[in-house]
C-alpha atoms as a PDB file:
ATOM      1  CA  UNK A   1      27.997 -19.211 120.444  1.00  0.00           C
ATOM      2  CA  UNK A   2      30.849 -21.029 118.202  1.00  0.00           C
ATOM      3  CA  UNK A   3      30.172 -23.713 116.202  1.00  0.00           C
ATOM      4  CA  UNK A   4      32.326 -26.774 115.695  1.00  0.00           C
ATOM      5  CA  UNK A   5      33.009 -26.019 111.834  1.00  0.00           C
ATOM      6  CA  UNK A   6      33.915 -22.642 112.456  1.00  0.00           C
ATOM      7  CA  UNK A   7      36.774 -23.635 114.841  1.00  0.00           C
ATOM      8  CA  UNK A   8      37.776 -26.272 112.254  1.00  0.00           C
ATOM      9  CA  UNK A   9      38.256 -23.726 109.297  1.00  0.00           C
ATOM     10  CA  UNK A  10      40.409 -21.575 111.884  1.00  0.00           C
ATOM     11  CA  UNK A  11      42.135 -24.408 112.628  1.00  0.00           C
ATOM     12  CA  UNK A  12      42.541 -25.489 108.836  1.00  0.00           C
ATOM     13  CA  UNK A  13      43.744 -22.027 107.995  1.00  0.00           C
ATOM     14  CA  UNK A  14      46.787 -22.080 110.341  1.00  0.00           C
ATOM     15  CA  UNK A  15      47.774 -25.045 109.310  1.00  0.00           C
ATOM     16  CA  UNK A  16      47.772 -23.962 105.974  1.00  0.00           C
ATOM     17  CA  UNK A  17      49.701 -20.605 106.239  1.00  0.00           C
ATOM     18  CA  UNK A  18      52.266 -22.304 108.869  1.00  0.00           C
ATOM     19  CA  UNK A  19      53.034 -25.187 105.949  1.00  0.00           C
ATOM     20  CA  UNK A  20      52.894 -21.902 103.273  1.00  0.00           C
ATOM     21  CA  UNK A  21      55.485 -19.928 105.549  1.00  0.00           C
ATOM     22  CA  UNK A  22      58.011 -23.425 106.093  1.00  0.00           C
ATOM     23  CA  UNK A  23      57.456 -24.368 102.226  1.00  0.00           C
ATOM     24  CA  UNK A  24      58.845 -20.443 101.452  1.00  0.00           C
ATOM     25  CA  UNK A  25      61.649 -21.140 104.058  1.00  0.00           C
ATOM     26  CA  UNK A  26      62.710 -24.018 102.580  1.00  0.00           C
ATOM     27  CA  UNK A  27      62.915 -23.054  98.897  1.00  0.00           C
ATOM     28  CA  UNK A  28      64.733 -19.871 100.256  1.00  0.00           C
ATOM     29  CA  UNK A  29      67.076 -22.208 102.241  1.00  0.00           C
ATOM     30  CA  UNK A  30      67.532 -24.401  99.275  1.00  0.00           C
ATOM     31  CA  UNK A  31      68.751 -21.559  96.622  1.00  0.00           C
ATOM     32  CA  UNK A  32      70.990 -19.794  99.086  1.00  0.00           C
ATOM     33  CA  UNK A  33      72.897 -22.893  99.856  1.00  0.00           C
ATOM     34  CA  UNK A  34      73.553 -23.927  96.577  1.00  0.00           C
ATOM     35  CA  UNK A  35      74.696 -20.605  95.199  1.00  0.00           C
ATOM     36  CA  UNK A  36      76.757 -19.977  98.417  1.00  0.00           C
ATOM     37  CA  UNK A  37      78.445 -23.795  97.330  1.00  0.00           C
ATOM     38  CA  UNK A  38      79.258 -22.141  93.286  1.00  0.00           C
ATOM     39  CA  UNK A  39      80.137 -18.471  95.085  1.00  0.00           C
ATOM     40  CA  UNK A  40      83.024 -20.613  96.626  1.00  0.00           C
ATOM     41  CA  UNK A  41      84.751 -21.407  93.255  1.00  0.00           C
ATOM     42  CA  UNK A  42      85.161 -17.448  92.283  1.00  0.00           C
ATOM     43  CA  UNK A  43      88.432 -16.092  92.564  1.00  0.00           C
ATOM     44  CA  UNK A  44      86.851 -12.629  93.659  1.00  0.00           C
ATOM     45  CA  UNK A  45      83.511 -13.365  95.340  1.00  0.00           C
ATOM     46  CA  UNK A  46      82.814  -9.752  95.002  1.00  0.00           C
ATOM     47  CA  UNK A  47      82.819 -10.188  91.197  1.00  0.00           C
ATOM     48  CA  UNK A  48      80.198 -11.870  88.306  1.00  0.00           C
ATOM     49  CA  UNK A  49      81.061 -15.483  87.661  1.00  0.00           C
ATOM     50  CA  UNK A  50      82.173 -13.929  84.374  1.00  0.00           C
ATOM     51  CA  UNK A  51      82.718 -10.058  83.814  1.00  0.00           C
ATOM     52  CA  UNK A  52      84.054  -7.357  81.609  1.00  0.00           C
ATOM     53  CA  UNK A  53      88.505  -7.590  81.917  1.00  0.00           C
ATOM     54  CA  UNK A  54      91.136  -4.640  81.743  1.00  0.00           C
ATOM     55  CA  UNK A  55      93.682  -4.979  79.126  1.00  0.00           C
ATOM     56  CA  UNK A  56      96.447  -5.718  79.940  1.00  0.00           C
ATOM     57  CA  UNK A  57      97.521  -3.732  77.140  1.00  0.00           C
ATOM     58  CA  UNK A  58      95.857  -0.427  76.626  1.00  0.00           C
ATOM     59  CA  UNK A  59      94.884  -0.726  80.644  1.00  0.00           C
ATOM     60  CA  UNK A  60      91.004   0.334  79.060  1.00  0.00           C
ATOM     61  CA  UNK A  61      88.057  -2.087  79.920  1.00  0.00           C
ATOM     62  CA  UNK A  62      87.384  -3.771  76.634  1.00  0.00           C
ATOM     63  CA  UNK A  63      84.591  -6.733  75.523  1.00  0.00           C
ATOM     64  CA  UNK A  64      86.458  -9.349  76.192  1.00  0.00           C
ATOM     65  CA  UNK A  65      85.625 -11.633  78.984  1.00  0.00           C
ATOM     66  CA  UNK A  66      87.662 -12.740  82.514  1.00  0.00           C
ATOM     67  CA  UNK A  67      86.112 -16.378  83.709  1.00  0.00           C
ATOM     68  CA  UNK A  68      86.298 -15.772  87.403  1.00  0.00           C
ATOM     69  CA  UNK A  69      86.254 -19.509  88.513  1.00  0.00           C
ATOM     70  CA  UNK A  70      89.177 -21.277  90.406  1.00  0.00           C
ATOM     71  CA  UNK A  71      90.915 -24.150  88.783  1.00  0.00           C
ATOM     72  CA  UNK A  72      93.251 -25.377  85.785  1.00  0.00           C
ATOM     73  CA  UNK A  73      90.094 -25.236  83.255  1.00  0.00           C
ATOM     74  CA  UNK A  74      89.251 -21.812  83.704  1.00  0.00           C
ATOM     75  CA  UNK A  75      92.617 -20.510  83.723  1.00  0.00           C
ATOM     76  CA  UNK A  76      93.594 -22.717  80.693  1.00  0.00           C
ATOM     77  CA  UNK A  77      90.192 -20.481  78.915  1.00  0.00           C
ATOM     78  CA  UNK A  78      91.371 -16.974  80.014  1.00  0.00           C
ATOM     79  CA  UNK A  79      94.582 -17.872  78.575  1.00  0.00           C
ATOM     80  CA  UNK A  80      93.236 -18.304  75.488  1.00  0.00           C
ATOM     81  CA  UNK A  81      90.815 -15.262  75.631  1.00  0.00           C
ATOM     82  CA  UNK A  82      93.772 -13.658  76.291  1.00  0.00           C
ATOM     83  CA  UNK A  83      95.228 -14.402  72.938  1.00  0.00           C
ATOM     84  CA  UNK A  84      92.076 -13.718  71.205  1.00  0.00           C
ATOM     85  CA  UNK A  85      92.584  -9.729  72.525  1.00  0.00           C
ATOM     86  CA  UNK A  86      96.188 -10.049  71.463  1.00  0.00           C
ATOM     87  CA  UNK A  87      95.703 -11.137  68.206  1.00  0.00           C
ATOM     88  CA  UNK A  88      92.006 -10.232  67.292  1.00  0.00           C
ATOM     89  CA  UNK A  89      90.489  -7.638  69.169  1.00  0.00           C
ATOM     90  CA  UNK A  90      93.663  -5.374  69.291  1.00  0.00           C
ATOM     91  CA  UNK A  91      92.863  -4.481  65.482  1.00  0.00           C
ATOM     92  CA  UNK A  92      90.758  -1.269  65.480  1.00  0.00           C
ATOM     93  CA  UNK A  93      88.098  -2.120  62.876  1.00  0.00           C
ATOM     94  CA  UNK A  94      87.562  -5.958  64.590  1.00  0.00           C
ATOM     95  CA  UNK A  95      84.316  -6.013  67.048  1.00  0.00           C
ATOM     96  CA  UNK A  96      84.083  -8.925  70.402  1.00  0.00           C
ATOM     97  CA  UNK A  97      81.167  -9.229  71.992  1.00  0.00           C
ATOM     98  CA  UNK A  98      80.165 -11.731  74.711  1.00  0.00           C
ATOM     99  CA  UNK A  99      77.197 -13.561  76.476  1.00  0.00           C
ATOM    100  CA  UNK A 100      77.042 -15.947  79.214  1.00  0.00           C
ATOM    101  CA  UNK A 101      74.501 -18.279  81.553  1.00  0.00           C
ATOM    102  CA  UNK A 102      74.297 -20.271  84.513  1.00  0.00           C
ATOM    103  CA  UNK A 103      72.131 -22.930  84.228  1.00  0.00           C
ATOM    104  CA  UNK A 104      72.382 -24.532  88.135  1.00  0.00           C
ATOM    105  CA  UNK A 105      76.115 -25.535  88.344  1.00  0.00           C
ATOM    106  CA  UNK A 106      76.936 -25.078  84.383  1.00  0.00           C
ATOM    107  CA  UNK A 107      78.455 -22.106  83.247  1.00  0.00           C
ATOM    108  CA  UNK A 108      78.305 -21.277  79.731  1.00  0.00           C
ATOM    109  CA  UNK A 109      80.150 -18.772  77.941  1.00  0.00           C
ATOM    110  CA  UNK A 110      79.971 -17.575  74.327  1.00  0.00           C
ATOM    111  CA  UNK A 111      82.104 -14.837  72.823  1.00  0.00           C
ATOM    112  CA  UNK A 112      81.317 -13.631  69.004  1.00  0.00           C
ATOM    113  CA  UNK A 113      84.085 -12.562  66.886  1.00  0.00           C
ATOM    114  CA  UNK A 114      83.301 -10.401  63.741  1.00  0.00           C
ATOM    115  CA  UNK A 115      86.597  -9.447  61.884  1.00  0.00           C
ATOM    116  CA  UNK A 116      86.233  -6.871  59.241  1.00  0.00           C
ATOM    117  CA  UNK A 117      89.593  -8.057  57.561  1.00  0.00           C
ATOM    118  CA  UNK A 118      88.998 -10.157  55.602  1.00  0.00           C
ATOM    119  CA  UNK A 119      90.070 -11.319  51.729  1.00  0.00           C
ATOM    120  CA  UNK A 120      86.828 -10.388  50.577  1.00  0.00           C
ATOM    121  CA  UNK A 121      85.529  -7.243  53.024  1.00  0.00           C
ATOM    122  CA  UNK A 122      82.515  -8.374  53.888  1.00  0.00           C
ATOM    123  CA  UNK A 123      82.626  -9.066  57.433  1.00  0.00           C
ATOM    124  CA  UNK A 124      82.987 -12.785  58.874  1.00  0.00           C
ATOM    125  CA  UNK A 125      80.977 -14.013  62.351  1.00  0.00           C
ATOM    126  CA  UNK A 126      82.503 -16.273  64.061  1.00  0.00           C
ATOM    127  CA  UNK A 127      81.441 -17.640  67.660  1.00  0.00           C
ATOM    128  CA  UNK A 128      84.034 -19.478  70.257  1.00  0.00           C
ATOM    129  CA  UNK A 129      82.385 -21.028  73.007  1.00  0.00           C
ATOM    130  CA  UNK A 130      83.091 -22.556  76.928  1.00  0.00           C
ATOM    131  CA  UNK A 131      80.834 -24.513  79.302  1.00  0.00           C
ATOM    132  CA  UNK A 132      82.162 -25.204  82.874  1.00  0.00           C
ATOM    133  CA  UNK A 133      80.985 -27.461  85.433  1.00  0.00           C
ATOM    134  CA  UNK A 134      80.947 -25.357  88.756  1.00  0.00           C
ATOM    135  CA  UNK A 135      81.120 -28.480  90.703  1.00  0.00           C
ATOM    136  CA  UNK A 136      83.654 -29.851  89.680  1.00  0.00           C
ATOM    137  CA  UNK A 137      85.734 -27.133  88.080  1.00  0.00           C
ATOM    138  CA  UNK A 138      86.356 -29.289  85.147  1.00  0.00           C
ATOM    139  CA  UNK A 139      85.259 -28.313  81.506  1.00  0.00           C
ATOM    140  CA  UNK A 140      82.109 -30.325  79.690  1.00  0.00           C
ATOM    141  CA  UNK A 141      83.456 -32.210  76.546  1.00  0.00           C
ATOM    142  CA  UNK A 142      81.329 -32.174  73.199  1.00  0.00           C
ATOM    143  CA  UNK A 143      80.951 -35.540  73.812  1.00  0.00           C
ATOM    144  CA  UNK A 144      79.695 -35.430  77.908  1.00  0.00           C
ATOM    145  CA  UNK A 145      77.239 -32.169  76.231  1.00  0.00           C
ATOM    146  CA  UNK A 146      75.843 -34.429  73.684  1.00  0.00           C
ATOM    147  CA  UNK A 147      75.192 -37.353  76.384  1.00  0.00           C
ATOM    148  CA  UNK A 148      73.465 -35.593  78.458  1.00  0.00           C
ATOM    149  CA  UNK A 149      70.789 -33.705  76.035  1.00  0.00           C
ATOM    150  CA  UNK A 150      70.887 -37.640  74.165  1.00  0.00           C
ATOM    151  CA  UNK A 151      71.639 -35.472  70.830  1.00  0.00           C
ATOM    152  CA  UNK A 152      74.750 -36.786  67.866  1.00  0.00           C
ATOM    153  CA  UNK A 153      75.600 -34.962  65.226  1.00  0.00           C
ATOM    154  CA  UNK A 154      72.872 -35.486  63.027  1.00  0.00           C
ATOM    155  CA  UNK A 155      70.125 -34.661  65.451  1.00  0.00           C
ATOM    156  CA  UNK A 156      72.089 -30.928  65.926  1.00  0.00           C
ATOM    157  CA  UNK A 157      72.369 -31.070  62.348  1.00  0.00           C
ATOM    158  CA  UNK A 158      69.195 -31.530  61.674  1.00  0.00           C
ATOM    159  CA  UNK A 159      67.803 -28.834  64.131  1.00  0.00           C
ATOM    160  CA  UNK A 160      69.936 -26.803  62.207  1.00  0.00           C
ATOM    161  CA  UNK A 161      68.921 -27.071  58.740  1.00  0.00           C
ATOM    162  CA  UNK A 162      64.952 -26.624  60.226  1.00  0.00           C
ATOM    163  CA  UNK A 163      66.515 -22.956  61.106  1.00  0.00           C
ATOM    164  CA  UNK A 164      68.290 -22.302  58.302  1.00  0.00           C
ATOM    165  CA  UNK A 165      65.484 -22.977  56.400  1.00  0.00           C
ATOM    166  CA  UNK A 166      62.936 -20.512  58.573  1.00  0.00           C
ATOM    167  CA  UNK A 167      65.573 -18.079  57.385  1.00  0.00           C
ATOM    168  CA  UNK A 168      65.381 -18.546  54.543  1.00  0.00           C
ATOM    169  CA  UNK A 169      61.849 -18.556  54.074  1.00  0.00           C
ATOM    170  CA  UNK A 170      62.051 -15.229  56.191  1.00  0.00           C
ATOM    171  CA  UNK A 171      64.232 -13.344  53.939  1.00  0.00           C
ATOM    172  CA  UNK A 172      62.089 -14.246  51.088  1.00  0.00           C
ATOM    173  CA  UNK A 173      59.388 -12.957  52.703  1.00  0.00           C
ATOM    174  CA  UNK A 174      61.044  -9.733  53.013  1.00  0.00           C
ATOM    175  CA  UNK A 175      61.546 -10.220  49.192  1.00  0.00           C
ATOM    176  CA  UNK A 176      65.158  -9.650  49.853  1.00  0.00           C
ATOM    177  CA  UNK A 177      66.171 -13.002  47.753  1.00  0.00           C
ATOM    178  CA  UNK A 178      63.391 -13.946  44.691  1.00  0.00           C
ATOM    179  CA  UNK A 179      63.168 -17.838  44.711  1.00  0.00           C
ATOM    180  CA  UNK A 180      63.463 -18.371  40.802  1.00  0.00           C
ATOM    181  CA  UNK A 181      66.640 -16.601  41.104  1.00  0.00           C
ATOM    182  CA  UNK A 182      68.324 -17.742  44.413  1.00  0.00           C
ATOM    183  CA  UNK A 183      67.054 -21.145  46.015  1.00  0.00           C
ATOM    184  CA  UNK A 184      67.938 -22.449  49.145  1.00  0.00           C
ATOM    185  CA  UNK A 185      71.183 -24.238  48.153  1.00  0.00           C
ATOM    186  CA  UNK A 186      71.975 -20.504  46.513  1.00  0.00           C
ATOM    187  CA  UNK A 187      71.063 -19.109  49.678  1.00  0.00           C
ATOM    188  CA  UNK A 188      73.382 -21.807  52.012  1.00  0.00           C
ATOM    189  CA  UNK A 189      76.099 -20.182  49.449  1.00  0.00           C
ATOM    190  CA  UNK A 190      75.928 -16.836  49.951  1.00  0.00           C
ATOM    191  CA  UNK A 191      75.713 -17.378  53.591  1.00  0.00           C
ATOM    192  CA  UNK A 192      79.159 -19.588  53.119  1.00  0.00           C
ATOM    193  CA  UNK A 193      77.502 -22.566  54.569  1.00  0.00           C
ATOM    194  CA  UNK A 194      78.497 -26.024  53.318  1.00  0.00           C
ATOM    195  CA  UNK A 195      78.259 -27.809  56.660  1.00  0.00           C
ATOM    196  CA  UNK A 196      75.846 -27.063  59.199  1.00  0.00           C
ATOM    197  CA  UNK A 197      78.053 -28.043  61.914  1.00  0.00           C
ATOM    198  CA  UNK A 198      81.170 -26.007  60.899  1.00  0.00           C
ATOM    199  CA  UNK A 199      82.448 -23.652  63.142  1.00  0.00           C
ATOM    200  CA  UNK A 200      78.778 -25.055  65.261  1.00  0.00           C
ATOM    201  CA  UNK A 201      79.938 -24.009  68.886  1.00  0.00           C
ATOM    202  CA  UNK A 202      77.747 -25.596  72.120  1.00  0.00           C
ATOM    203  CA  UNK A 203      76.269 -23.603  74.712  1.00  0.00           C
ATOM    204  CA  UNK A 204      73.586 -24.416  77.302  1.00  0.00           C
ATOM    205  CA  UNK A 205      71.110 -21.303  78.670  1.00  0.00           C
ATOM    206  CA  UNK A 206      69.189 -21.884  81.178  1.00  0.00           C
ATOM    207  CA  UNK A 207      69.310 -25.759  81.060  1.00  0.00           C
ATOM    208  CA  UNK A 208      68.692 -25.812  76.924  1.00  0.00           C
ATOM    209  CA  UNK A 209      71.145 -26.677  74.550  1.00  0.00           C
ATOM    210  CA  UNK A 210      72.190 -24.221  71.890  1.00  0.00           C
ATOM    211  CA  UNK A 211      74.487 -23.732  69.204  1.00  0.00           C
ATOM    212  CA  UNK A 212      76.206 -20.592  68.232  1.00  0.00           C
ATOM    213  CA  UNK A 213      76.860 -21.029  64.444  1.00  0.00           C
ATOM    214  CA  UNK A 214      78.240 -17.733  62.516  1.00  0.00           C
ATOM    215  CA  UNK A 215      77.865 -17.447  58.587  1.00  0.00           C
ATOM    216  CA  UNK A 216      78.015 -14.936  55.889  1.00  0.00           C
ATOM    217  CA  UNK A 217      75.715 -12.277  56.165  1.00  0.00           C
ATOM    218  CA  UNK A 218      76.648  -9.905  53.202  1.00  0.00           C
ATOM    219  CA  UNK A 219      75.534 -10.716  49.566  1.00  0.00           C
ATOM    220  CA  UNK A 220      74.353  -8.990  46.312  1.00  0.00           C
ATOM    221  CA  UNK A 221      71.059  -8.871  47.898  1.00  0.00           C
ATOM    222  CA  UNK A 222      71.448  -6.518  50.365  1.00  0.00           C
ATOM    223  CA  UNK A 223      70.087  -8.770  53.155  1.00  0.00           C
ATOM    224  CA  UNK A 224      72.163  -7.914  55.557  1.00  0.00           C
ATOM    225  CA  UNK A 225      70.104  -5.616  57.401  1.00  0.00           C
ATOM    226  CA  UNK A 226      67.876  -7.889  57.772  1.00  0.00           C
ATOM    227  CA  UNK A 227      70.211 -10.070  60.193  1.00  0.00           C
ATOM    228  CA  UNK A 228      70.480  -9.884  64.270  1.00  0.00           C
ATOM    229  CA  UNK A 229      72.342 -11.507  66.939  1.00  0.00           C
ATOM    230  CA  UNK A 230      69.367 -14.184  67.166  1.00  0.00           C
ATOM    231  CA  UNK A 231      69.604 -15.698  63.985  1.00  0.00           C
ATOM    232  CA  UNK A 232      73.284 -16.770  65.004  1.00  0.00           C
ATOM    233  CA  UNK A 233      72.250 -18.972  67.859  1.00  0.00           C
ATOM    234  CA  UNK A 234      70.032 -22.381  67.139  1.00  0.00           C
ATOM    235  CA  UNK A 235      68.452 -24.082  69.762  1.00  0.00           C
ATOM    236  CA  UNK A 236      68.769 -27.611  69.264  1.00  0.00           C
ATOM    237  CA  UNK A 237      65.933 -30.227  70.254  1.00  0.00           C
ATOM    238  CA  UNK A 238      66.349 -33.730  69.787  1.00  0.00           C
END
């Protein structure tokens, strides 16, 4: 014999798994129609929206990035990567590296320079940045970046002190730097840091603004060994 609340919960449990299975459909559907709209904006859809070039020059694949998006932005920044193989990474000692993200239809690119020539030989960071809109092709301005995280210039320089400051606090912890010798305006010295936002570069991972920011890492303290690819990027938060 059956009873009415058994047939109920039978019922209740279809119902549920057929709303489970079209709920999994539809996210599915969702994310493979909106990166089949970006794939069409690649130049070679078999390719990375951003990958690993040949040079053009020594015919060996190298660091240095090829943005693999249609349109005049994109080709406008590969131009200019272009130059900064020519001039910078064509020097033996030099060293490129590069990162990028897609946060939905922004495409963020960051490429760190660290050139070992320089009038002092300690070795200089430096970071260059691009963000691309995939819809529309066109390159984000400073200005349309800052508008739509609602950040200025203070707020990222503020974010950025707060950072600088955990590093500092972190090297001393180490006991690389002893506070009644070096302070933090000492510290923001040796680092070659009078502005926060100098040489500041934006970047947006996965839908969070960051800045790239490159400084001095080589003193009389030794402290460079402490130092690592993080403590060059500062996420800003308004």
């Amino acid at each position: 014999m059956k009873y009415m609340n058994e047939d109920i919960s039978k019922k209740q449990i279809f119902i549920m798994i057929f709303f489970f299975f079209v709920l999994i459909l539809m996210v599915i559907g969702i994310y493979f129609l909106s990166h089949s709209n970006y794939e069409k904006v690649k130049i070679d859809k078999d390719r990375d929206y951003i990958y690993r070039k040949q040079s053009p020059y020594t015919g060996e694949y190298i660091n240095i990035p090829y943005i693999n998006i249609k349109g005049d932005a994109a080709k406008k920044y590969n131009q200019e990567i272009m130059q900064i193989e020519k001039e910078f990474a064509s020097l033996p000692e030099n060293r490129v590296g590069f990162v990028f993200n897609k946060s939905n239809h922004i495409l963020s690119l960051s490429i760190k320079l660290v050139d070992y020539y320089t009038a002092d030989h300690h070795p200089k960071t430096t970071f260059k940045t691009y963000i691309l809109n995939l819809k529309t092709k066109k390159a984000y301005t400073k200005e349309e970046i800052y508008k739509r995280y609602g950040v200025d210039d203070e707020v990222v320089r503020k974010s950025m002190e707060k950072q600088f400051r955990k590093l500092y606090q972190a090297v001393l912890k180490e006991k690389y730097v002893d506070p009644n010798y070096c302070d933090y305006s000492c510290f923001l010295a040796w680092r070659n840091v009078e502005d926060y936002l100098d040489g500041a570069q934006l970047y947006i991972e996965n839908n969070a603004l960051i800045v790239f920011r490159g400084f001095k890492v080589e003193s009389v303290f030794g402290e460079e060994k402490y130092f690592q690819n993080k403590d060059f990027k500062f996420k800003i938060e308004g």
